[in-house]
Protein backbone atom coordinates (compact mmCIF):
# COMPACT_ATOMS: atom_id res chain seq x y z
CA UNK A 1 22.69 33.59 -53.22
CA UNK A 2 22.55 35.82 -50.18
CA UNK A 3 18.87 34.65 -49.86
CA UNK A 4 19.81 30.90 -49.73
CA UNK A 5 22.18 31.07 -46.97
CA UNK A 6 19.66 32.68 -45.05
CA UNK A 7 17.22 30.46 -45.41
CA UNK A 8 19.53 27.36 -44.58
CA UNK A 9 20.13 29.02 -41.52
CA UNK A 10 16.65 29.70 -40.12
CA UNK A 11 15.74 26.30 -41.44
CA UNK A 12 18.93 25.07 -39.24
CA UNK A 13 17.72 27.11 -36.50
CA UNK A 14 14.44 25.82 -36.61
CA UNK A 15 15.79 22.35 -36.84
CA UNK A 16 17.61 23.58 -33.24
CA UNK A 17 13.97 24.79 -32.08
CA UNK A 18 12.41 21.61 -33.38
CA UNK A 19 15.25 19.11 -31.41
CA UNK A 20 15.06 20.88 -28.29
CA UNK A 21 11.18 20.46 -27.97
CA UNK A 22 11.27 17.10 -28.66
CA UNK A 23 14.17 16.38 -26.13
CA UNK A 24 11.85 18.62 -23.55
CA UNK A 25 9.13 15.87 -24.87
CA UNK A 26 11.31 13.46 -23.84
CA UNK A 27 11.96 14.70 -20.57
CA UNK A 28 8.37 15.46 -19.57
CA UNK A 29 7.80 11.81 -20.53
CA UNK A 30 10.53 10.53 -18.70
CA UNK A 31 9.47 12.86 -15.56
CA UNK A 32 5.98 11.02 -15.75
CA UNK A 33 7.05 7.65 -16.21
CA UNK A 34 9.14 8.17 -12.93
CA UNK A 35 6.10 9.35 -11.10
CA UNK A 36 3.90 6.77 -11.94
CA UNK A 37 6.61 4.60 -10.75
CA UNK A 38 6.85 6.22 -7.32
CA UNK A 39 2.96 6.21 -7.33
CA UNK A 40 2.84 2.71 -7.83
CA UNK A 41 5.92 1.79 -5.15
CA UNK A 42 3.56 4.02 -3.21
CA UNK A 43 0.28 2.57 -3.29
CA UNK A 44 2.20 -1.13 -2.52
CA UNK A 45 4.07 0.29 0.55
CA UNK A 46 0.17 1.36 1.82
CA UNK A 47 -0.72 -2.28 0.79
CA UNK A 48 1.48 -3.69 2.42
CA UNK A 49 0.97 -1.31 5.67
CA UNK A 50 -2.70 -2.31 5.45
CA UNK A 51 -1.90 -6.23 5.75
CA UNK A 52 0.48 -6.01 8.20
CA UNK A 53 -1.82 -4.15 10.21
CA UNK A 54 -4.57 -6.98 9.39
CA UNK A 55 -2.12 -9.24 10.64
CA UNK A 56 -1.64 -7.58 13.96
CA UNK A 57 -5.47 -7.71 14.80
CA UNK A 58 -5.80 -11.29 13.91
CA UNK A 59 -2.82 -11.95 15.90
CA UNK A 60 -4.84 -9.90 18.97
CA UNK A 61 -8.31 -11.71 18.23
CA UNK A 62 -6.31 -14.95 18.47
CA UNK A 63 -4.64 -14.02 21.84
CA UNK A 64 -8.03 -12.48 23.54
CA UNK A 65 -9.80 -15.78 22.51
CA UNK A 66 -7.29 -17.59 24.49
CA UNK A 67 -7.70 -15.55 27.57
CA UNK A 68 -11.57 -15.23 27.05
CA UNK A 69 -10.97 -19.68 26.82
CA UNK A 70 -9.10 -19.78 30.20
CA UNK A 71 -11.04 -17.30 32.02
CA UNK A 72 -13.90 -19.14 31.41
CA UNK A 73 -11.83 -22.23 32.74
CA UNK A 74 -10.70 -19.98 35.88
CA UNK A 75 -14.71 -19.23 36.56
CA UNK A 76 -15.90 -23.02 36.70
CA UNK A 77 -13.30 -23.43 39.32
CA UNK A 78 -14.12 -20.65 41.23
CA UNK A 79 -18.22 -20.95 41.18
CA UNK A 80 -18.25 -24.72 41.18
CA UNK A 81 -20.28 -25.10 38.51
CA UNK A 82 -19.26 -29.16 37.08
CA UNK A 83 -21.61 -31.85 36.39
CA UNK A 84 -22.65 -33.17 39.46
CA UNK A 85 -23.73 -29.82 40.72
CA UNK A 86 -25.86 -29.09 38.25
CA UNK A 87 -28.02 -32.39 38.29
CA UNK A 88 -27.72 -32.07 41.82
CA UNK A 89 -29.63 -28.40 41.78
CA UNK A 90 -32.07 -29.63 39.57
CA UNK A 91 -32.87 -32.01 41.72
């Protein structure tokens, strides 16, 4: 009889043993799962860094062209060079 009880108790404490390391399973797992999520949330915010930043250059390209456009406009004026001229140089 003395036997039996002992037994039930190792067997409960290895049923103890056995719970905890399947909650710490579930903890490691839940640990990852968060990481991954933060990796993810991560990777988007660098994303999304990378477009605006895409944006910002195209928005520069656009404004240079438009001074490079009105420059050019400026120079005609200031070296004369229209139609007449031209045909007249050739001339």
């Amino acid at each position: 009889m003395f036997l039996l009880q002992l037994l039930r108790l190792l067997r409960v404490l290895l049923l103890h043993l056995l719970l905890l390391r399947v909650i710490r399973l579930l903890f490691i797992q839940l640990h990852m799962l968060l990481v991954l999520l933060l990796l993810e949330f991560v990777s988007f915010l660098l994303l999304l860094r990378d477009l605006l930043f895409l944006l910002l250059l195209v928005l520069l390209v656009l404004l240079r062209v438009a001074r490079i456009w009105s420059a050019l406009c400026q120079g005609r004026k200031v070296v004369r060079m229209d139609g007449r001229a031209g045909s007249s140089g050739v001339l």
